[in-house]
Protein backbone atom coordinates (compact mmCIF):
# COMPACT_ATOMS: atom_id res chain seq x y z
CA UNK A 1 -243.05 146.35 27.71
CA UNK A 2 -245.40 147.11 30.72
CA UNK A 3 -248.31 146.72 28.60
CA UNK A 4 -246.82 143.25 27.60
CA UNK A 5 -246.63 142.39 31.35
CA UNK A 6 -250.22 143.75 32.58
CA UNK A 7 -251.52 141.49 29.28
CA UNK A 8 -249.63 138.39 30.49
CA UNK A 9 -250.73 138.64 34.42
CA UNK A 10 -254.39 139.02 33.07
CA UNK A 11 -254.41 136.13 30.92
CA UNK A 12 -252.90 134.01 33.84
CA UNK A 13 -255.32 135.50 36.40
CA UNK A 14 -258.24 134.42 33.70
CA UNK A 15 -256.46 130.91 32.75
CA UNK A 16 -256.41 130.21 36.50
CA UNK A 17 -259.68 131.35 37.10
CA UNK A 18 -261.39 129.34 33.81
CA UNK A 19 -259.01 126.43 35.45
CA UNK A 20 -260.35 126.24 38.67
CA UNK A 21 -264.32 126.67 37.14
CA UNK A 22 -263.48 123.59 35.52
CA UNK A 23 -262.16 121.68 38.21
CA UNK A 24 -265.31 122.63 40.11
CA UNK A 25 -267.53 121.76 37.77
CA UNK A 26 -265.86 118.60 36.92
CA UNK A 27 -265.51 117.78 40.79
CA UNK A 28 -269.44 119.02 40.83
CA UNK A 29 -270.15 116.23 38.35
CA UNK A 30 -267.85 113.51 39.98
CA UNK A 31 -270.01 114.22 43.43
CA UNK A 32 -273.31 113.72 41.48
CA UNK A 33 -271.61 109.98 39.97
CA UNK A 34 -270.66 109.07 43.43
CA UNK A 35 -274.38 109.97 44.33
CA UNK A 36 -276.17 108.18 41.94
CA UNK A 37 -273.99 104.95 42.30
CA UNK A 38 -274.56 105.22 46.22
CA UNK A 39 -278.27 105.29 45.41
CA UNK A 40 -278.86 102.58 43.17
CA UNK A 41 -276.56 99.95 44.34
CA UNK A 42 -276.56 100.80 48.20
CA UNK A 43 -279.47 102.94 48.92
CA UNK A 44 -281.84 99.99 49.69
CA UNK A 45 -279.88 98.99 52.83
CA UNK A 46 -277.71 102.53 54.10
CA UNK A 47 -278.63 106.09 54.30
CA UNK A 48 -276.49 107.50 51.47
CA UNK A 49 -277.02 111.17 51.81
CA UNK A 50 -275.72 113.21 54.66
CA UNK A 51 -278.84 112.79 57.03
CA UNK A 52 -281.28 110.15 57.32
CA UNK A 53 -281.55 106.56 58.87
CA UNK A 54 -280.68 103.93 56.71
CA UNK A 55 -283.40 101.52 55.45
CA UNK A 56 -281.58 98.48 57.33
CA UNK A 57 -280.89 99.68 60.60
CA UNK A 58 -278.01 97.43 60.84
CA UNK A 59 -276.73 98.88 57.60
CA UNK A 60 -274.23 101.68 58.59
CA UNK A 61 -275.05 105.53 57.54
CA UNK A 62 -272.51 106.62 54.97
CA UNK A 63 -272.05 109.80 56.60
CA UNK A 64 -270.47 107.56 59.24
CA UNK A 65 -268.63 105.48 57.39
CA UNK A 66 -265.00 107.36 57.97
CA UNK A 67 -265.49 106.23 61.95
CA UNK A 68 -265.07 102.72 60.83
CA UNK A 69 -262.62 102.55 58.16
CA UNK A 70 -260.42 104.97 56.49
CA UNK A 71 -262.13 105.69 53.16
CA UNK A 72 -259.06 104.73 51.04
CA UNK A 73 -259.30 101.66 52.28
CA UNK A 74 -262.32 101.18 50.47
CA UNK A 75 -260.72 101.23 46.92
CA UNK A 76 -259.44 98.01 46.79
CA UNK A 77 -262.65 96.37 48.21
CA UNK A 78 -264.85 97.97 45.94
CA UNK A 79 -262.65 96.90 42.92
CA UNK A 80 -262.59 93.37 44.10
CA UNK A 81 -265.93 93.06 45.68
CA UNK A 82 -267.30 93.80 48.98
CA UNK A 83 -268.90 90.99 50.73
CA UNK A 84 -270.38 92.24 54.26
CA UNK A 85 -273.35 90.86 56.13
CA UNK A 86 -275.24 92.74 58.52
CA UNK A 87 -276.16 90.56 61.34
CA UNK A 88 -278.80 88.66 58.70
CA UNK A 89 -278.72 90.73 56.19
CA UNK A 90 -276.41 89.85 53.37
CA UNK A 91 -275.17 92.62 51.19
CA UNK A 92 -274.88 91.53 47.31
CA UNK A 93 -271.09 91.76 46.31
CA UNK A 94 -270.62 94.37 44.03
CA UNK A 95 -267.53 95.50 41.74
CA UNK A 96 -267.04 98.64 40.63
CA UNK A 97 -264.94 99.82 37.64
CA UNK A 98 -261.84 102.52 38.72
CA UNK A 99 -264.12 105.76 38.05
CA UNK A 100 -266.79 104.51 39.79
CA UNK A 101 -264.57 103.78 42.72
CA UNK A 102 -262.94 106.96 42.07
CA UNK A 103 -267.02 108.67 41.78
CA UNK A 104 -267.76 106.43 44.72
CA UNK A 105 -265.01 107.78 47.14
CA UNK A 106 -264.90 111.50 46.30
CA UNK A 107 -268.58 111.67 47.51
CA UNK A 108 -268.35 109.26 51.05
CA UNK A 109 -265.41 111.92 51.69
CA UNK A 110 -267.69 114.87 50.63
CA UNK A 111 -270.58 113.35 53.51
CA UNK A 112 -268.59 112.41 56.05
CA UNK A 113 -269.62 113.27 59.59
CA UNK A 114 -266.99 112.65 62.72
């Protein structure tokens, strides 16, 4: 019976381990979305990364972006399309699908600087 017991708490310990790898990983990889879509459809006008001046200085630093607006916020707009000029500068409206705005979000949360 003990031996039954030790045998069961291991394979937990290593399901919960192998569990939370994946999650990691799979967070790891939702990050790196969220990057890339940041880059090519924003990276023109705002500093996407978590230093740097943005191209457009009247295009907000993502970093920065949680001062402004709670991120959640967000979700809607970028399903429906953003529409935002900055002082001259139109931004194109975009629409993302729900993993990108799911992508998207998890990685302006992972930047942000109060």
């Amino acid at each position: 019976m003990r031996r039954f017991e030790i045998s069961a708490l291991a394979l937990c310990a290593v399901f919960g381990l192998s569990t939370a790898v994946f999650a990691a990983a799979g967070n790891a990889a939702m990050l790196r979305r969220g990057l890339a879509i940041a880059q090519e459809n924003c990276g023109k006008c705002h500093a996407v990364g978590r230093a740097g001046e943005s191209p457009n200085p009247k295009s907000p630093p993502f970093r920065h972006l949680a001062r402004k607006y709670p991120l959640h916020n967000l979700e809607e707009a970028l399903g429906e399309g953003i529409v935002v000029g900055h002082e001259g500068m139109e931004m194109p409206q975009f629409r993302f699908s729900a993993a990108q705005i799911e992508a998207l979000l998890a990685y302006l949360g992972s930047i942000q600087r109060r």
